[in-house]
C-alpha atoms as a PDB file:
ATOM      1  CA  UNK A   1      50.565 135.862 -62.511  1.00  0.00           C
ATOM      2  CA  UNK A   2      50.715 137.720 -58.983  1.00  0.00           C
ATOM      3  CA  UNK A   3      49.134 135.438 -56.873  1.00  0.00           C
ATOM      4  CA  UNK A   4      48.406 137.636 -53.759  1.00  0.00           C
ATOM      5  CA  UNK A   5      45.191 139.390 -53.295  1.00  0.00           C
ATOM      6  CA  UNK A   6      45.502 143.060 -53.449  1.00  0.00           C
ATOM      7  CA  UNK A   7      43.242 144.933 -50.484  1.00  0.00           C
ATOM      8  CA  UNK A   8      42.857 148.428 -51.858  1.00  0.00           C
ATOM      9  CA  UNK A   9      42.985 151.108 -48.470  1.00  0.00           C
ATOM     10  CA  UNK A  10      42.083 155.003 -48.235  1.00  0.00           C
ATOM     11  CA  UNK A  11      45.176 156.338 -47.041  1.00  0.00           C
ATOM     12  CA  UNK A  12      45.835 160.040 -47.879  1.00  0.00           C
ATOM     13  CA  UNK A  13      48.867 159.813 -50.250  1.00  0.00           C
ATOM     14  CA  UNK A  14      50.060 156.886 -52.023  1.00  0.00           C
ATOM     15  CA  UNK A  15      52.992 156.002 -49.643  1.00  0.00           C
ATOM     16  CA  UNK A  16      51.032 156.537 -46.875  1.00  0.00           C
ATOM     17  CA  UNK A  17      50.275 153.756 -44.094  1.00  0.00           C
ATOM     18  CA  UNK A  18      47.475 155.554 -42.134  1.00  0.00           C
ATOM     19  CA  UNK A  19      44.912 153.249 -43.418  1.00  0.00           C
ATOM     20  CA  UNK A  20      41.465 155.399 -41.475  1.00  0.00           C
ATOM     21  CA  UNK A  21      38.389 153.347 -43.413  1.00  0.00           C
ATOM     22  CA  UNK A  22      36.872 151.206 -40.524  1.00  0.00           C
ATOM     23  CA  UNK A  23      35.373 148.811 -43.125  1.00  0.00           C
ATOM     24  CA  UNK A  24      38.488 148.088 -44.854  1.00  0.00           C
ATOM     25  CA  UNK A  25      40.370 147.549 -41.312  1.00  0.00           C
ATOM     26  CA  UNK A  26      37.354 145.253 -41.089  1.00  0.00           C
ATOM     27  CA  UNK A  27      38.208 143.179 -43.622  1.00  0.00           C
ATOM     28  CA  UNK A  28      42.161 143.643 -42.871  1.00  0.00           C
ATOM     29  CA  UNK A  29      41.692 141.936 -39.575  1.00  0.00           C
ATOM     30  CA  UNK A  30      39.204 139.157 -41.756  1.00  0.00           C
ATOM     31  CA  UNK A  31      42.123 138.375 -44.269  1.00  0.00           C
ATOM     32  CA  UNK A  32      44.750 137.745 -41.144  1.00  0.00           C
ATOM     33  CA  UNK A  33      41.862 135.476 -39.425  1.00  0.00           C
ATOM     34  CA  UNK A  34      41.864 133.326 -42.452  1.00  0.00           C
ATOM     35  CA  UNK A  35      45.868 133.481 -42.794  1.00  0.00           C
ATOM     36  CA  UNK A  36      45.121 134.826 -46.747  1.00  0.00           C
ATOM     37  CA  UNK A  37      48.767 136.990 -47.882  1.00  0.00           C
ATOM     38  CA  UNK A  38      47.390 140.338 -49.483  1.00  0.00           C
ATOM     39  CA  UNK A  39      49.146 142.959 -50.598  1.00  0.00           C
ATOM     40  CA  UNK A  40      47.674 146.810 -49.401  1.00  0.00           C
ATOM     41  CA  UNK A  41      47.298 149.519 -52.266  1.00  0.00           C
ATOM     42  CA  UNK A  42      46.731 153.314 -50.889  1.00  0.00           C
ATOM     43  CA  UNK A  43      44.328 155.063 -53.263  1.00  0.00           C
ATOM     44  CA  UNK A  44      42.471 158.132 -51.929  1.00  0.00           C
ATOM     45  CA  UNK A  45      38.682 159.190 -53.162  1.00  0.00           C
ATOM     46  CA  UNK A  46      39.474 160.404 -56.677  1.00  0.00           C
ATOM     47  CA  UNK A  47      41.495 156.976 -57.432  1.00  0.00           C
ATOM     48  CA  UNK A  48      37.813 155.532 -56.046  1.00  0.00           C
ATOM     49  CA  UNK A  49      35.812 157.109 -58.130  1.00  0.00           C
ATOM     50  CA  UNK A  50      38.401 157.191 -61.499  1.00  0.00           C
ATOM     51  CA  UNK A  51      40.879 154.705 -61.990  1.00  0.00           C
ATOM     52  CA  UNK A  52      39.700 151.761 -59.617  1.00  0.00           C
ATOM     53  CA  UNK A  53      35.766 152.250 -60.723  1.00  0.00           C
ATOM     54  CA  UNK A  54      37.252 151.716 -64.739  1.00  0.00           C
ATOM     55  CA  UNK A  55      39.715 148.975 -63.898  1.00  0.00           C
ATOM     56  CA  UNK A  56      37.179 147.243 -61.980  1.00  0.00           C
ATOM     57  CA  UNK A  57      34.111 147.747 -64.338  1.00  0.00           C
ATOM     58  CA  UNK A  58      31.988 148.906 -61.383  1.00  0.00           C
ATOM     59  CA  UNK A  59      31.003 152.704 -61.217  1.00  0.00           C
ATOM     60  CA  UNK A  60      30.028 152.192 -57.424  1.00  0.00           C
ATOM     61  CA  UNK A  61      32.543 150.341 -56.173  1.00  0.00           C
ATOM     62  CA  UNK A  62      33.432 151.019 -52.568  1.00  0.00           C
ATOM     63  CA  UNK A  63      35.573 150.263 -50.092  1.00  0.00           C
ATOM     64  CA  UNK A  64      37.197 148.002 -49.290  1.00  0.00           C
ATOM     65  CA  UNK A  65      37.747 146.388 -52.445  1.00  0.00           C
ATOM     66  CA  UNK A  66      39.776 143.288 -53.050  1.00  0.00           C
ATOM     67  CA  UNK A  67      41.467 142.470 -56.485  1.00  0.00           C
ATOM     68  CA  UNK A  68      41.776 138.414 -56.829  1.00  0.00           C
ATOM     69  CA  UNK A  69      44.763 137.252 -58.525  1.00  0.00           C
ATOM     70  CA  UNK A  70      42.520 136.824 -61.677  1.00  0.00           C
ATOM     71  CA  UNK A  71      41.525 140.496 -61.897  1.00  0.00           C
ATOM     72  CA  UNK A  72      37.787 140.062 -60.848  1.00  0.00           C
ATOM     73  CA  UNK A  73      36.909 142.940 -57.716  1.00  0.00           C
ATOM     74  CA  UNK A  74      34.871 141.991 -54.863  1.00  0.00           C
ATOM     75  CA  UNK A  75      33.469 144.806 -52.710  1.00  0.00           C
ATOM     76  CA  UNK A  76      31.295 143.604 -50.356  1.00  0.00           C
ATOM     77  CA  UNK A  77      32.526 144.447 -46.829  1.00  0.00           C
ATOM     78  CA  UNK A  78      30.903 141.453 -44.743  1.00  0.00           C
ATOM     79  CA  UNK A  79      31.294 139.087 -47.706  1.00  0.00           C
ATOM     80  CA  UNK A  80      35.367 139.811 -47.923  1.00  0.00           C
ATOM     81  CA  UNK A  81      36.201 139.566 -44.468  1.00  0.00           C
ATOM     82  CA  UNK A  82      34.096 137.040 -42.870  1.00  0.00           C
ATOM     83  CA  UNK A  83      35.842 134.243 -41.295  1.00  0.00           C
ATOM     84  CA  UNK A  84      35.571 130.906 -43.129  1.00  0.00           C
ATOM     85  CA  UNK A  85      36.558 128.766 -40.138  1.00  0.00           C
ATOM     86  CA  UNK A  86      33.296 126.828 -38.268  1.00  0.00           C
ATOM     87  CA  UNK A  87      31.295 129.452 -40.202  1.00  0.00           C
ATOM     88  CA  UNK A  88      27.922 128.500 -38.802  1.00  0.00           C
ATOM     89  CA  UNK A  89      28.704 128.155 -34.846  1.00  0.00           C
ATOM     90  CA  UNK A  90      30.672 132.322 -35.421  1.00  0.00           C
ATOM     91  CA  UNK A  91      27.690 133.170 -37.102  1.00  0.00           C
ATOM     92  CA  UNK A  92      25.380 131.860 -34.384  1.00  0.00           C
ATOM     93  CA  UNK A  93      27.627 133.337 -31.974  1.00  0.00           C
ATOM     94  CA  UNK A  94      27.913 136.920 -34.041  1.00  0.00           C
ATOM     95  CA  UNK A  95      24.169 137.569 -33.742  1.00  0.00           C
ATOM     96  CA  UNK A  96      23.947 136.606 -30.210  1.00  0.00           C
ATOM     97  CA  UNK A  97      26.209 138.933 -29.256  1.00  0.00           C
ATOM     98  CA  UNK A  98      25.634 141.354 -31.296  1.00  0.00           C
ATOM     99  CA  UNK A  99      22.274 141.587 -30.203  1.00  0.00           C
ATOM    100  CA  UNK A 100      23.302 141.782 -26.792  1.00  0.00           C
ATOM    101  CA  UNK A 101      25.591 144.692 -27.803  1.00  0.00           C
ATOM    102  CA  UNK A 102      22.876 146.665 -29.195  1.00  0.00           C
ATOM    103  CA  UNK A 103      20.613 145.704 -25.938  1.00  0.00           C
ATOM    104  CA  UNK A 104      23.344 147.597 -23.987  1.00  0.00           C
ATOM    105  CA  UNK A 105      23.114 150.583 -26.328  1.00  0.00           C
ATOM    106  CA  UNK A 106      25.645 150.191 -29.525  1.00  0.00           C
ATOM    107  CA  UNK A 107      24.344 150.474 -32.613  1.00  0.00           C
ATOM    108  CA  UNK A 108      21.286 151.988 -32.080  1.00  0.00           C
ATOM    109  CA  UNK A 109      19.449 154.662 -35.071  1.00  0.00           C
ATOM    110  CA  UNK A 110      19.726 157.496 -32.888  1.00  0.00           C
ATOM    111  CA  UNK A 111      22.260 160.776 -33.847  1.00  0.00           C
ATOM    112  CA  UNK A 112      23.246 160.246 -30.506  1.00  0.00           C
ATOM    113  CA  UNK A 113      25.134 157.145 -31.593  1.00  0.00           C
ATOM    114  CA  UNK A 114      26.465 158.770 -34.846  1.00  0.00           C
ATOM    115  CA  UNK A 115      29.275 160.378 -33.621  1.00  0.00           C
ATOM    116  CA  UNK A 116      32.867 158.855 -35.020  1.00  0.00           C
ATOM    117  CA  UNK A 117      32.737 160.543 -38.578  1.00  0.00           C
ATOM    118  CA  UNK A 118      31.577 163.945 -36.920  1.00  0.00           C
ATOM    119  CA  UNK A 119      34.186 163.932 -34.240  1.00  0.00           C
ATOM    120  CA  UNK A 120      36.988 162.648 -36.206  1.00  0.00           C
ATOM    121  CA  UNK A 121      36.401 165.018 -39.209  1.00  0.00           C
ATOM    122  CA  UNK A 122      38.838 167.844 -38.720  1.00  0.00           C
ATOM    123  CA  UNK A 123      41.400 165.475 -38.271  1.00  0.00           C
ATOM    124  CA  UNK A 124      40.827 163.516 -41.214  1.00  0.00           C
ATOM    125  CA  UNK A 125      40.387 166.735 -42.704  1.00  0.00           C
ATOM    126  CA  UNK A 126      43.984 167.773 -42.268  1.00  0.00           C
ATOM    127  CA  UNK A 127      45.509 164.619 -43.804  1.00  0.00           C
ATOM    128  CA  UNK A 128      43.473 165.231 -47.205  1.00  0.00           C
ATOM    129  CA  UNK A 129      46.381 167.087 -49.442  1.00  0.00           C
ATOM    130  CA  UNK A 130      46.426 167.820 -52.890  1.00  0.00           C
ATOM    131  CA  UNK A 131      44.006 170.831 -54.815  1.00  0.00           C
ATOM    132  CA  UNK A 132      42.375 168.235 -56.754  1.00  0.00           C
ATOM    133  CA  UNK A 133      41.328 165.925 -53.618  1.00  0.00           C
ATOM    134  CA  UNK A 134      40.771 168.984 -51.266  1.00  0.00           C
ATOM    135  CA  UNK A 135      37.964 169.794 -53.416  1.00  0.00           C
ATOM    136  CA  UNK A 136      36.498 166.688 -53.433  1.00  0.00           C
ATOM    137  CA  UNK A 137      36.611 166.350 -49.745  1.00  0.00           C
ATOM    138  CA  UNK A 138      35.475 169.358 -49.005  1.00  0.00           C
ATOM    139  CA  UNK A 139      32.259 169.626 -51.641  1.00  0.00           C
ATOM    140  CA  UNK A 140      28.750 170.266 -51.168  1.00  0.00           C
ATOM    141  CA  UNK A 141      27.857 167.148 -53.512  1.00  0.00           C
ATOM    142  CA  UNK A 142      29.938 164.912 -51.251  1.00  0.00           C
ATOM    143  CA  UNK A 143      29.145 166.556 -48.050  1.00  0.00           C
ATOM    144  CA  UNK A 144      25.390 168.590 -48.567  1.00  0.00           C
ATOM    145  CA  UNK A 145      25.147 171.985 -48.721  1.00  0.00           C
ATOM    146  CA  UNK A 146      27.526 173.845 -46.749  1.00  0.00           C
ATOM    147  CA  UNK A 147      28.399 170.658 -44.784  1.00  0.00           C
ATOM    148  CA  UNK A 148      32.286 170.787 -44.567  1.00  0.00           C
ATOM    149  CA  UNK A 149      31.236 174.259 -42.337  1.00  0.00           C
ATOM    150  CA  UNK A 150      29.103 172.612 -40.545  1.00  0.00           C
ATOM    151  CA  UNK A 151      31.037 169.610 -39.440  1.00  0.00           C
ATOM    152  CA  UNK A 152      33.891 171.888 -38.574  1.00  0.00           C
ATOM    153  CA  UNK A 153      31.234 173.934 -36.831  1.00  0.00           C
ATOM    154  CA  UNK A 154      30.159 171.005 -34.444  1.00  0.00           C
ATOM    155  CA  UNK A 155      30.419 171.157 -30.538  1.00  0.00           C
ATOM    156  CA  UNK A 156      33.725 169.327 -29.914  1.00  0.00           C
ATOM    157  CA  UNK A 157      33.331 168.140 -26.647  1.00  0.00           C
ATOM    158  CA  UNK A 158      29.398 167.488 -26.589  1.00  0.00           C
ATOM    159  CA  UNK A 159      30.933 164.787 -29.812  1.00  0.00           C
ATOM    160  CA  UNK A 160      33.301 163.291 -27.221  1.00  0.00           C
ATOM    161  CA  UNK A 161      30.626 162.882 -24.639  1.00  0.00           C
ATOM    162  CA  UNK A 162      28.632 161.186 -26.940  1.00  0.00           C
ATOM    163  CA  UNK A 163      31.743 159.138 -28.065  1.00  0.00           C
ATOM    164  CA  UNK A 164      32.280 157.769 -24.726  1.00  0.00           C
ATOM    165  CA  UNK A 165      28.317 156.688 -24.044  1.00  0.00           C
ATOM    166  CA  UNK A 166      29.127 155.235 -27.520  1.00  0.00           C
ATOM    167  CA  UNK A 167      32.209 152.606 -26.107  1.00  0.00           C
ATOM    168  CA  UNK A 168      30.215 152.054 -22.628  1.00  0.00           C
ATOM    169  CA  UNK A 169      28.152 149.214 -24.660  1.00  0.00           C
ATOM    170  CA  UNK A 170      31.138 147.676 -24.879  1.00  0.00           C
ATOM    171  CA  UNK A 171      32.708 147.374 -21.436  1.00  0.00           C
ATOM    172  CA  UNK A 172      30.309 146.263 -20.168  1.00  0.00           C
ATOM    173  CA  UNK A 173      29.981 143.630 -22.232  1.00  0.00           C
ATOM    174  CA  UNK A 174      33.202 142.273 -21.634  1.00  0.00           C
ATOM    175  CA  UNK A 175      32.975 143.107 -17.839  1.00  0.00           C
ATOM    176  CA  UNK A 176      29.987 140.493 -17.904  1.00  0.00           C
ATOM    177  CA  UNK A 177      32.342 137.806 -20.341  1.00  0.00           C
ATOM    178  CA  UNK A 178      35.688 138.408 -18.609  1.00  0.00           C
ATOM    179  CA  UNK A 179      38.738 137.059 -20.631  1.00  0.00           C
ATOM    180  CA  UNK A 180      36.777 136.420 -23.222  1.00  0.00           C
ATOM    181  CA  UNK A 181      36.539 138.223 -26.564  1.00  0.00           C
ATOM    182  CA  UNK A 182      33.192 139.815 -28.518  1.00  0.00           C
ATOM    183  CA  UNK A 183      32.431 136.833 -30.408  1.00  0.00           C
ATOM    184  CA  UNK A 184      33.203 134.406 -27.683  1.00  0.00           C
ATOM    185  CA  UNK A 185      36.744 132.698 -26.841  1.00  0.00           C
ATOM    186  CA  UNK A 186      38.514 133.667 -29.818  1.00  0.00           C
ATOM    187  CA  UNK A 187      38.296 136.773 -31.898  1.00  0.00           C
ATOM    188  CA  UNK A 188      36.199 136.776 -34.905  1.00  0.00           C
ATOM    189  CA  UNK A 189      33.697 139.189 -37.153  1.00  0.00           C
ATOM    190  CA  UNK A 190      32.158 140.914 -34.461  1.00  0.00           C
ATOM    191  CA  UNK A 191      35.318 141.919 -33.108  1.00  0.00           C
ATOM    192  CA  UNK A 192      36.590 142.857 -36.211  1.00  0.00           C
ATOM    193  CA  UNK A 193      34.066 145.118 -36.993  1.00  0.00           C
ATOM    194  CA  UNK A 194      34.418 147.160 -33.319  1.00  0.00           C
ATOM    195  CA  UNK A 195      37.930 147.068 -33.967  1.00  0.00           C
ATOM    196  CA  UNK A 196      37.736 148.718 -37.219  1.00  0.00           C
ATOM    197  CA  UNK A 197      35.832 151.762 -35.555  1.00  0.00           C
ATOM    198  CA  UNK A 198      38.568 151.846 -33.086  1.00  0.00           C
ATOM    199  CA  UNK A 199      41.588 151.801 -35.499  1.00  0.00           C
ATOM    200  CA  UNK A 200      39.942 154.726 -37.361  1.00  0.00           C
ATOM    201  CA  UNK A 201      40.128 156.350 -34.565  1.00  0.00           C
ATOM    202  CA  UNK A 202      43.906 155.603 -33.321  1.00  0.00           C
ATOM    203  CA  UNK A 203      44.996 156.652 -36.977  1.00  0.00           C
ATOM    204  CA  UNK A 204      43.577 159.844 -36.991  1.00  0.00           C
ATOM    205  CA  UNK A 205      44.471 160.809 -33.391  1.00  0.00           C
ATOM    206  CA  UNK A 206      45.988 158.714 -30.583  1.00  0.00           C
ATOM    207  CA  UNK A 207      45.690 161.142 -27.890  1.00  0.00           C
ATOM    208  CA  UNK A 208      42.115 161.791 -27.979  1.00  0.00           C
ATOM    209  CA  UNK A 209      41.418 157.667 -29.063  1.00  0.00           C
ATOM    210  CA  UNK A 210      43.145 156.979 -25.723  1.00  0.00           C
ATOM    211  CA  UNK A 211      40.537 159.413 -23.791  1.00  0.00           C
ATOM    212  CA  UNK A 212      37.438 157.420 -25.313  1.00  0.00           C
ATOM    213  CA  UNK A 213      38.303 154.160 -25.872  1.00  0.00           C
ATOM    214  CA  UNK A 214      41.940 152.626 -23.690  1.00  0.00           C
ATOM    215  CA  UNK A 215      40.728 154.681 -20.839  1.00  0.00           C
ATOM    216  CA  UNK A 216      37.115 154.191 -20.518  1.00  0.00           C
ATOM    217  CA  UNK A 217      38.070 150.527 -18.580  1.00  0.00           C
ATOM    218  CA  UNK A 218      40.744 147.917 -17.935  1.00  0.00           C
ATOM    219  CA  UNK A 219      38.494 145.078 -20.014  1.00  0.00           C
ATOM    220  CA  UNK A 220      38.298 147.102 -23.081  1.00  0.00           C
ATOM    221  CA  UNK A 221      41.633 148.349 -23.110  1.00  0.00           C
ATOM    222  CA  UNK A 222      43.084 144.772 -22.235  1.00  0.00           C
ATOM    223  CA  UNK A 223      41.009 143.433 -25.632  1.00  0.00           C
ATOM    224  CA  UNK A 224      42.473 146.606 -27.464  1.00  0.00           C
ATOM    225  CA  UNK A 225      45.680 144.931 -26.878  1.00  0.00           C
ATOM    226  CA  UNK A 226      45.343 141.739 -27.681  1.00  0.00           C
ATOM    227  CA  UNK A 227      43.612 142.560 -31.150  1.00  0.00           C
ATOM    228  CA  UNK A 228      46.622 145.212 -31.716  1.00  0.00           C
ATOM    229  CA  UNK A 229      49.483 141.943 -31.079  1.00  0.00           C
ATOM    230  CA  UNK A 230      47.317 139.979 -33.145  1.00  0.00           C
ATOM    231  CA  UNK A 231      48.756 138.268 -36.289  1.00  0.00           C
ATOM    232  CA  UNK A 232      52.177 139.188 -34.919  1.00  0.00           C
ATOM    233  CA  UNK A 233      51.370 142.315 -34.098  1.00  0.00           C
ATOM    234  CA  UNK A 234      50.000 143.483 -37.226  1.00  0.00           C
ATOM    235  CA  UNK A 235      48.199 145.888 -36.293  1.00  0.00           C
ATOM    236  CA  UNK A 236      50.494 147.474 -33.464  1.00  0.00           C
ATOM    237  CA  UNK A 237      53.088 147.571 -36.195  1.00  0.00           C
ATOM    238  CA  UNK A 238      51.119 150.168 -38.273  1.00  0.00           C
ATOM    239  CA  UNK A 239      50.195 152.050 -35.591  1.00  0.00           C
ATOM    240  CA  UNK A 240      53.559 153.002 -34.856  1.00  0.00           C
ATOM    241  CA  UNK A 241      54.916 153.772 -38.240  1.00  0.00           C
ATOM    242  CA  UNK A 242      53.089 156.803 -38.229  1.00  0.00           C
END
């Protein structure tokens, strides 16, 4: 029996490596935390809602989804990648600051903080191939009525503005805990979860990710860096294979 984990990843072809779901790069960065060997299997929406929701038994299964060596799924998001390690003291820690986070402005209910999906669309947009999948994507039962128009309709740089109130929260947290990380001296679920946002972001366009997010501060690009050479530089390394 295959005893590594498989991590299943939207990615839009089978051999592709530009892995864009921020809650699976959530739980990516979890796995390496906990030093647990997985194995990454592409599968795009249509594998989600066919093949993966019969294999798995579960008609709602999300992801990311993990498949144990045993064949039983999990797809709970903060349940897979949550750090094992001193559990209690990174919880404490996550909801302190966490809380201070959304003190500062992140995470808030208001549209004006709902901004990545929008912004990002037309790029994601253009790596969704295939007939089959393009209609999908592109539905009114996925997106509401007539909403592929109107995301492609959306004021471009009125979603970047927004974008970049979005990632203030965030330097200046670490501008008030210098050299330290968002879940205190060592990176943990907090982090992981920021991260995630930003590594949707970098796979779907590195030119316009550098604008909002490396250049927006020296703090938050320096702790873009070190989660990027993390795990010997697991993430860096898929990065640049696209």
């Amino acid at each position: 029996m295959n005893q590594v984990i498989k991590l299943y990843e939207l990615a839009p072809s089978p051999t592709s490596t530009r892995y864009y779901s921020p809650t699976t790069w959530k739980t990516r960065m979890g796995l390496l935390h906990k030093n647990v060997s997985f194995e990454t299997v592409p599968i795009n929406f249509l594998d989600l809602r066919g093949n993966l929701a019969i294999r798995s038994g579960q008609t709602n299964i999300t992801v990311p989804a993990i498949e144990l060596p045993d064949g039983t799924f999990i797809y709970d998001s903060f349940r897979d990648s949550k750090p094992s390690r001193d559990a209690h003291r990174e919880h404490v820690a996550t909801g302190k600051n966490y809380a201070r986070l959304i003190d500062l402005g992140l995470g808030t209910s208001k549209s004006e903080w709902a901004v990545w999906y929008d912004l990002f669309f037309p790029q994601l947009d253009q790596q969704i191939i295939g007939e089959e999948q393009r209609l999908y994507f592109t539905s009114d039962s996925r997106l509401g009525p007539h909403g592929y128009q109107k995301l492609l309709a959306l004021d471009r740089q009125e979603l970047i503005r927004r974008a970049k109130m979005n990632v203030q929260p965030l330097v200046e947290f670490l501008r008030e805990h210098p050299n330290q990380y968002f879940q205190g001296a060592h990176p943990g679920q907090v982090d992981y979860i920021i991260f995630g946002r930003y590594a949707y972001c970098r796979m779907l366009d590195p030119v316009l990710t550098k604008e909002i997010w490396d250049e927006q501060g020296e703090e938050l690009r320096n702790w873009i860096r070190k989660l990027s050479q993390a795990y010997n530089g697991h993430a860096q390394l898929l990065f640049d294979s696209l």
